[in-house]
Protein backbone atom coordinates (compact mmCIF):
# COMPACT_ATOMS: atom_id res chain seq x y z
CA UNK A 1 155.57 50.32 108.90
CA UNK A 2 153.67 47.37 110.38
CA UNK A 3 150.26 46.67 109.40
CA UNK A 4 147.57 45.62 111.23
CA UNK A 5 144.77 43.25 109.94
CA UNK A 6 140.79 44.17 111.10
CA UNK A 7 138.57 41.84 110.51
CA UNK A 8 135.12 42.72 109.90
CA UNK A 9 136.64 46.09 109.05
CA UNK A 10 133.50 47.84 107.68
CA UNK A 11 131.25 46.61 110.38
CA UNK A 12 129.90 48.48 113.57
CA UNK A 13 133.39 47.91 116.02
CA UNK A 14 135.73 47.60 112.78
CA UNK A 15 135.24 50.38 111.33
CA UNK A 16 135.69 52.48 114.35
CA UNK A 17 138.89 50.35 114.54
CA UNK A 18 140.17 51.46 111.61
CA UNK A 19 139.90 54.97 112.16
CA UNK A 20 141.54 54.41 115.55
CA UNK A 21 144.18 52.75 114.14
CA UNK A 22 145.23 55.41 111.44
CA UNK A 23 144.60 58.04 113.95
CA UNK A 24 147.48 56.03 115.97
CA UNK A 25 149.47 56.08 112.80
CA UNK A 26 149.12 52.44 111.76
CA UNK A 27 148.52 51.28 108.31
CA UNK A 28 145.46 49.13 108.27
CA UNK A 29 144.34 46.27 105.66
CA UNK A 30 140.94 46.13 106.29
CA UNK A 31 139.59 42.66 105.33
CA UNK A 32 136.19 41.93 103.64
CA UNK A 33 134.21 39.23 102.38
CA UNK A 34 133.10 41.71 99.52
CA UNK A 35 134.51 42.69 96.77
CA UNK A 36 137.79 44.34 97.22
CA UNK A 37 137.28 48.19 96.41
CA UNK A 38 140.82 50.28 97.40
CA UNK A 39 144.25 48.96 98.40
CA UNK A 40 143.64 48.83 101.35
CA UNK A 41 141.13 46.21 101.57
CA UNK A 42 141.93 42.53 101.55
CA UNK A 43 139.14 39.47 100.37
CA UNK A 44 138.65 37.19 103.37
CA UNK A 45 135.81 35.07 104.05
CA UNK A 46 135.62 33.51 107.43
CA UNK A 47 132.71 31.01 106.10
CA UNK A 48 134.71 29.37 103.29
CA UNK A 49 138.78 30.27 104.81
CA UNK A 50 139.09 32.01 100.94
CA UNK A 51 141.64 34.54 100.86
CA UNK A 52 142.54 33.90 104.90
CA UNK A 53 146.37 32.73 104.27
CA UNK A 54 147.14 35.96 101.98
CA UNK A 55 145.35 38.44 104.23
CA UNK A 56 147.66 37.06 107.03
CA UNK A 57 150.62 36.99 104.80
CA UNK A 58 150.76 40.92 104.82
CA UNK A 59 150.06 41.29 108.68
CA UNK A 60 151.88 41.83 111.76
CA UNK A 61 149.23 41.79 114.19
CA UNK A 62 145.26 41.22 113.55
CA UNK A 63 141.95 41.55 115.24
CA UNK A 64 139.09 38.91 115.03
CA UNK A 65 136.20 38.49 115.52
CA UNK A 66 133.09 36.53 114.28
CA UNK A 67 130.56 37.77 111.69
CA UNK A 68 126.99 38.15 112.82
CA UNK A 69 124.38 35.37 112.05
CA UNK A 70 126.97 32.36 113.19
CA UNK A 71 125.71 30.47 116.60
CA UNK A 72 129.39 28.02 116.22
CA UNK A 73 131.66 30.88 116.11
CA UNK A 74 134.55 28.80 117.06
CA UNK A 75 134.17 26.95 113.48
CA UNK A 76 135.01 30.00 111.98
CA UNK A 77 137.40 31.46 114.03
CA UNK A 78 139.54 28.33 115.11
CA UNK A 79 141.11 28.18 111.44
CA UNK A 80 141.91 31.81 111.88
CA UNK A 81 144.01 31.04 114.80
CA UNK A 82 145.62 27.70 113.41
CA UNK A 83 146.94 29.96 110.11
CA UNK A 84 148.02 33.20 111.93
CA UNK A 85 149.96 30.46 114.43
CA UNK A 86 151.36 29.01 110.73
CA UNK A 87 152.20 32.64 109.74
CA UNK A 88 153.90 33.50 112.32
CA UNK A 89 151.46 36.79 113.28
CA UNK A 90 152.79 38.99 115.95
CA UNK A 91 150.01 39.73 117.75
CA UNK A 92 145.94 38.56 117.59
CA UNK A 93 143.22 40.71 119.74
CA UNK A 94 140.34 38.56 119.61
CA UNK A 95 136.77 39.85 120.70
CA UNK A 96 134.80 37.60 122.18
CA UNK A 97 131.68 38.79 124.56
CA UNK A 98 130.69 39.13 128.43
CA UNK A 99 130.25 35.84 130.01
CA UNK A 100 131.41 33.57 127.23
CA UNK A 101 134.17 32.24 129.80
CA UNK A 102 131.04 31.07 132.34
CA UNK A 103 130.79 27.76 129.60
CA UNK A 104 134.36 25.94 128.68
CA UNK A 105 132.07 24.39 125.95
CA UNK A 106 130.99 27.24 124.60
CA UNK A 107 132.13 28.32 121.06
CA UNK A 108 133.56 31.38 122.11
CA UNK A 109 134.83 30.45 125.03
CA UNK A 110 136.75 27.19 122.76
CA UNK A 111 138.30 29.67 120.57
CA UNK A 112 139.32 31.61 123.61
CA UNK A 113 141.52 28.68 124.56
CA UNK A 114 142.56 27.85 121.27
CA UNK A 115 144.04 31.34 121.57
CA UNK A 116 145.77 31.15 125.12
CA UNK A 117 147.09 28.23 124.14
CA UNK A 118 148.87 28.87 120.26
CA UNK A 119 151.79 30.81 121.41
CA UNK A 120 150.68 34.04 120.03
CA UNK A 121 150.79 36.62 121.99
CA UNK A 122 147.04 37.83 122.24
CA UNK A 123 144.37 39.49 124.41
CA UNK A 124 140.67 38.75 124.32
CA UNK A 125 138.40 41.52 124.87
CA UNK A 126 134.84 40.41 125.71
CA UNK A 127 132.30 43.73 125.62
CA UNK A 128 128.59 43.80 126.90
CA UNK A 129 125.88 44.33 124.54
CA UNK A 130 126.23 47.22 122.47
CA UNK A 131 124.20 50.76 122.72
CA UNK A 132 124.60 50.52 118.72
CA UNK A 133 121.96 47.97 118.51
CA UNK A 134 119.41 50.25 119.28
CA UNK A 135 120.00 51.84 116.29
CA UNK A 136 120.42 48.32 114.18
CA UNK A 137 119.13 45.30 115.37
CA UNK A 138 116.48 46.52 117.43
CA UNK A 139 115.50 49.58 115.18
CA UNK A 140 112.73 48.59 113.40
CA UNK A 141 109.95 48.15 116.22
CA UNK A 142 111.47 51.80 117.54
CA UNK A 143 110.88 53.46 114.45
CA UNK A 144 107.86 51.50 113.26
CA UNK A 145 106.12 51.43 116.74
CA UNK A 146 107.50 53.75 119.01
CA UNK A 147 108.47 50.52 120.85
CA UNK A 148 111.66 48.43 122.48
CA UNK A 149 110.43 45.00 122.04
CA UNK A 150 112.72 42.55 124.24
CA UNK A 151 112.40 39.29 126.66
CA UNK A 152 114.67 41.29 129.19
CA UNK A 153 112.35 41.98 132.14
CA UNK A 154 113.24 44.91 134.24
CA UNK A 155 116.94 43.64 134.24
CA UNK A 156 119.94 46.21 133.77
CA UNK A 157 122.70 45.87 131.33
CA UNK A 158 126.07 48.16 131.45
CA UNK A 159 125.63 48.41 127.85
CA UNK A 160 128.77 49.93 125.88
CA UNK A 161 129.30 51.95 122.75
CA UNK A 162 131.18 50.44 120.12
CA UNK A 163 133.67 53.23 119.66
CA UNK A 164 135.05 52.90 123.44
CA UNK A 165 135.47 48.65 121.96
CA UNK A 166 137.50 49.87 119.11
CA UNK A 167 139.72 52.29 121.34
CA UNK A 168 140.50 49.45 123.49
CA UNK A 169 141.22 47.04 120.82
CA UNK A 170 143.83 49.72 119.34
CA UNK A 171 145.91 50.11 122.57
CA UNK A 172 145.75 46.39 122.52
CA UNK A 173 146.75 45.97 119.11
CA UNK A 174 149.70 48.82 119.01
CA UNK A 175 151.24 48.15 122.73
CA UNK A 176 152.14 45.15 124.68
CA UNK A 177 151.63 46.09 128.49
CA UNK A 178 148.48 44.15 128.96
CA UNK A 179 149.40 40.83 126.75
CA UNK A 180 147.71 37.52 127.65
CA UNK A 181 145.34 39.12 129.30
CA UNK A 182 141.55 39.25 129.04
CA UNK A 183 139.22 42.21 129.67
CA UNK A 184 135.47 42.15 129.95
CA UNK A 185 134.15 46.12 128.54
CA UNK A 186 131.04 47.75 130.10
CA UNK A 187 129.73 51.02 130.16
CA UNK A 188 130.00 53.24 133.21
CA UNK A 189 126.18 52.82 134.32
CA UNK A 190 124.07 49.82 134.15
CA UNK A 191 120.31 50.81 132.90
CA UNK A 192 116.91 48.72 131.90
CA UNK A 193 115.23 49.31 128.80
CA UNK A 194 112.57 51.35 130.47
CA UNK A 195 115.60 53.97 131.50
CA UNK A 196 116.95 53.07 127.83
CA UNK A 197 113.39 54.26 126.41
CA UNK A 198 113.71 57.77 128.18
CA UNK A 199 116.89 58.58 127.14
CA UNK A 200 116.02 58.00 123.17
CA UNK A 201 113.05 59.78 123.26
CA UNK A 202 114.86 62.96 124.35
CA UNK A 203 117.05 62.92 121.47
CA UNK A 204 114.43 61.51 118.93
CA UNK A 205 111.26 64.13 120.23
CA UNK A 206 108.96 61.37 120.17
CA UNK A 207 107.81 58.65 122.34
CA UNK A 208 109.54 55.76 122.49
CA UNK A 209 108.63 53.12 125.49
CA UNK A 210 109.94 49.60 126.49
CA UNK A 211 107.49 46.65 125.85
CA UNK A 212 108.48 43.37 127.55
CA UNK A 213 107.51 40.17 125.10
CA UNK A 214 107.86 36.88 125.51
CA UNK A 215 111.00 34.87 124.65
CA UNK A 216 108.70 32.81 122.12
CA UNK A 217 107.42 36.19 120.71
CA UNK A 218 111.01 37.11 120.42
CA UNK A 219 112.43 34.20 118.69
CA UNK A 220 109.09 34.54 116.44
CA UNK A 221 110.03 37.66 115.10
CA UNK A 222 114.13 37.16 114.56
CA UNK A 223 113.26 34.26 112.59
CA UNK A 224 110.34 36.15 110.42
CA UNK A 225 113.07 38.82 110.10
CA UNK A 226 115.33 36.51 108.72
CA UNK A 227 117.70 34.87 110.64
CA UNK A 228 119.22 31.37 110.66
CA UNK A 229 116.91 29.48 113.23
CA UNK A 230 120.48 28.49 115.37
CA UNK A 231 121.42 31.98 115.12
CA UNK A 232 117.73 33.12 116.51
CA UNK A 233 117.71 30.78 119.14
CA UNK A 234 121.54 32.04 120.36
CA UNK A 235 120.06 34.87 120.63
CA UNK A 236 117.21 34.12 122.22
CA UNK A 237 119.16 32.17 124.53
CA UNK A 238 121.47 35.44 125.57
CA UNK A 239 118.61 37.71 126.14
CA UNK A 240 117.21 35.31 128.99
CA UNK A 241 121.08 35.81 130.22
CA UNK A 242 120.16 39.57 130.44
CA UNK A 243 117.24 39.11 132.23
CA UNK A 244 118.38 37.04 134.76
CA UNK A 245 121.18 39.65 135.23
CA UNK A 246 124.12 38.78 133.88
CA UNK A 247 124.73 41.94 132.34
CA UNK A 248 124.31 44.57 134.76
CA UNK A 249 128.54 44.16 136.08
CA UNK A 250 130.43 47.56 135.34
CA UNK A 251 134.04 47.32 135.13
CA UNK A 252 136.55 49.98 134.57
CA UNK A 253 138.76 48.35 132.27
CA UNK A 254 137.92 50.77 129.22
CA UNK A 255 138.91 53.65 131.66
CA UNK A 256 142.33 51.42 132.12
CA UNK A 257 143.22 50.98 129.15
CA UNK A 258 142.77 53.84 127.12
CA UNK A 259 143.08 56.37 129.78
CA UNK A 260 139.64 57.62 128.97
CA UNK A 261 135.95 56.96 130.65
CA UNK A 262 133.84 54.83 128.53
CA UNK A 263 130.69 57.16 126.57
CA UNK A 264 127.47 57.02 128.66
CA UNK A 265 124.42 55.51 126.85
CA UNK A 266 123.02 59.66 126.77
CA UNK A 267 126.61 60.27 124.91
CA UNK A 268 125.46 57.52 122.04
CA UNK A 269 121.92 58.38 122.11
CA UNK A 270 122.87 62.32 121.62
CA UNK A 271 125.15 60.79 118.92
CA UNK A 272 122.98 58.58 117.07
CA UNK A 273 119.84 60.77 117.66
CA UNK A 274 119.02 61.27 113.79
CA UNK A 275 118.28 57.33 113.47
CA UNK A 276 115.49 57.32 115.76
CA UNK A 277 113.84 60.69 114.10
């Protein structure tokens, strides 16, 4: 039986990978920087390359994509691509994000390239921001204040929920009808924050509203909460992307692929409802 390599495996889209995968019949080696805990996990650390050759050794096809907290994702990911082109890998789905192909000199957009052009065969997938950060990165000032706190305006975003990423990402990784190809995943509705806002509080009983701040207030409180300053500013920098309204396109390439209409945010918010409680 081939087996399929996720990187990131226990994080927000690789985990739901993995249970896509099995539920497709594929065995999965789920790689982690962590110590390894079952069989099925493999050590791998993007940062420092440990462990990267023997993960790949065991695979047939892989999916990549770059931790959080990492502005130069390409100098983690480009050795990724060099080794499974070493290795001999039959397949790499890489996930980049929404408008990373706007900038050639973009790190994203370089590993993109790096891919199209190693002889692998490969598809990038490159998703819009994700519902699930409403009930991770942006959770504390929802369940502390009541409040969305973002730079993004009155600006819409097709925002998508990771599960319909990792669907796509399995019919990518298991079939070959849409190789060397690139998709960019949206939801099926673009929304602002304020329409956002009324959606969780009807699934969390309480009031939650959308409170625009400033991109300086913003960048204030990702690095008090921790993050590396080139990392915050990324961020920063993406966010003003939103609000000038770069993120409001809906496609229908989840529907294409997997044969299924991508969730609507009241689908995740129903879902998730119990985080914002």
């Amino acid at each position: 039986m081939s087996k399929i390599l996720v990187v990131g495996a226990h994080g927000t889209v690789g985990s739901s990978l993995v249970k896509a995968l099995q539920r497709r019949g594929r065995q999965v080696l789920r790689a982690t920087s962590r110590p390894v805990a079952s069989a099925d996990d493999v050590h791998l650390n993007l940062v420092t390359g440990e462990g990267l050759t023997a993960a790949l050794r065991g695979a047939d096809a892989a999916f990549l994509l770059a931790p959080p907290g990492h502005a130069d994702q390409h100098a983690l990911l480009g050795g990724f691509i060099d080794t499974a082109q070493a290795a001999g890998l039959g397949k790499l789905v890489l996930m980049s994000a929404m408008g990373a192909d706007a900038d050639p000199t973009s790190p994203l957009r370089r590993t993109e390239l790096q891919l199209e052009a190693s002889g692998l065969a490969w598809n990038v997938i490159r998703p819009n921001w994700f519902m699930q950060n409403f009930n991770t990165f942006w959770l504390h000032g929802i369940r502390e204040q009541g409040r969305i706190l973002l730079p993004t305006g009155a600006a819409r975003g097709s925002f998508i929920d990771a599960r319909d990423i990792a669907e796509v990402a399995a019919e990518l990784l298991v079939g070959d009808l849409q190789a060397g190809q690139a998709f960019d995943l949206t939801g099926p509705e673009a929304l602002n924050h304020d329409e956002v806002a009324v959606l969780l509080s009807r699934e969390a009983g309480r009031d939650i509203r959308y409170t625009e701040i400033s991109p300086e207030q913003m960048l204030a409180g990702l690095l008090a909460a921790g993050l590396p300053p080139d990392y915050a500013a990324f961020l920063n920098l993406i966010l003003g992307y939103f609000k000038l309204g770069h993120a409001e396109r809906i496609t229908d390439a989840v529907a294409t692929i997997t044969g299924q209409a991508p969730r609507r945010f009241a689908d995740y918010a129903r879902d998730f409802r119990d985080a914002w409680r």
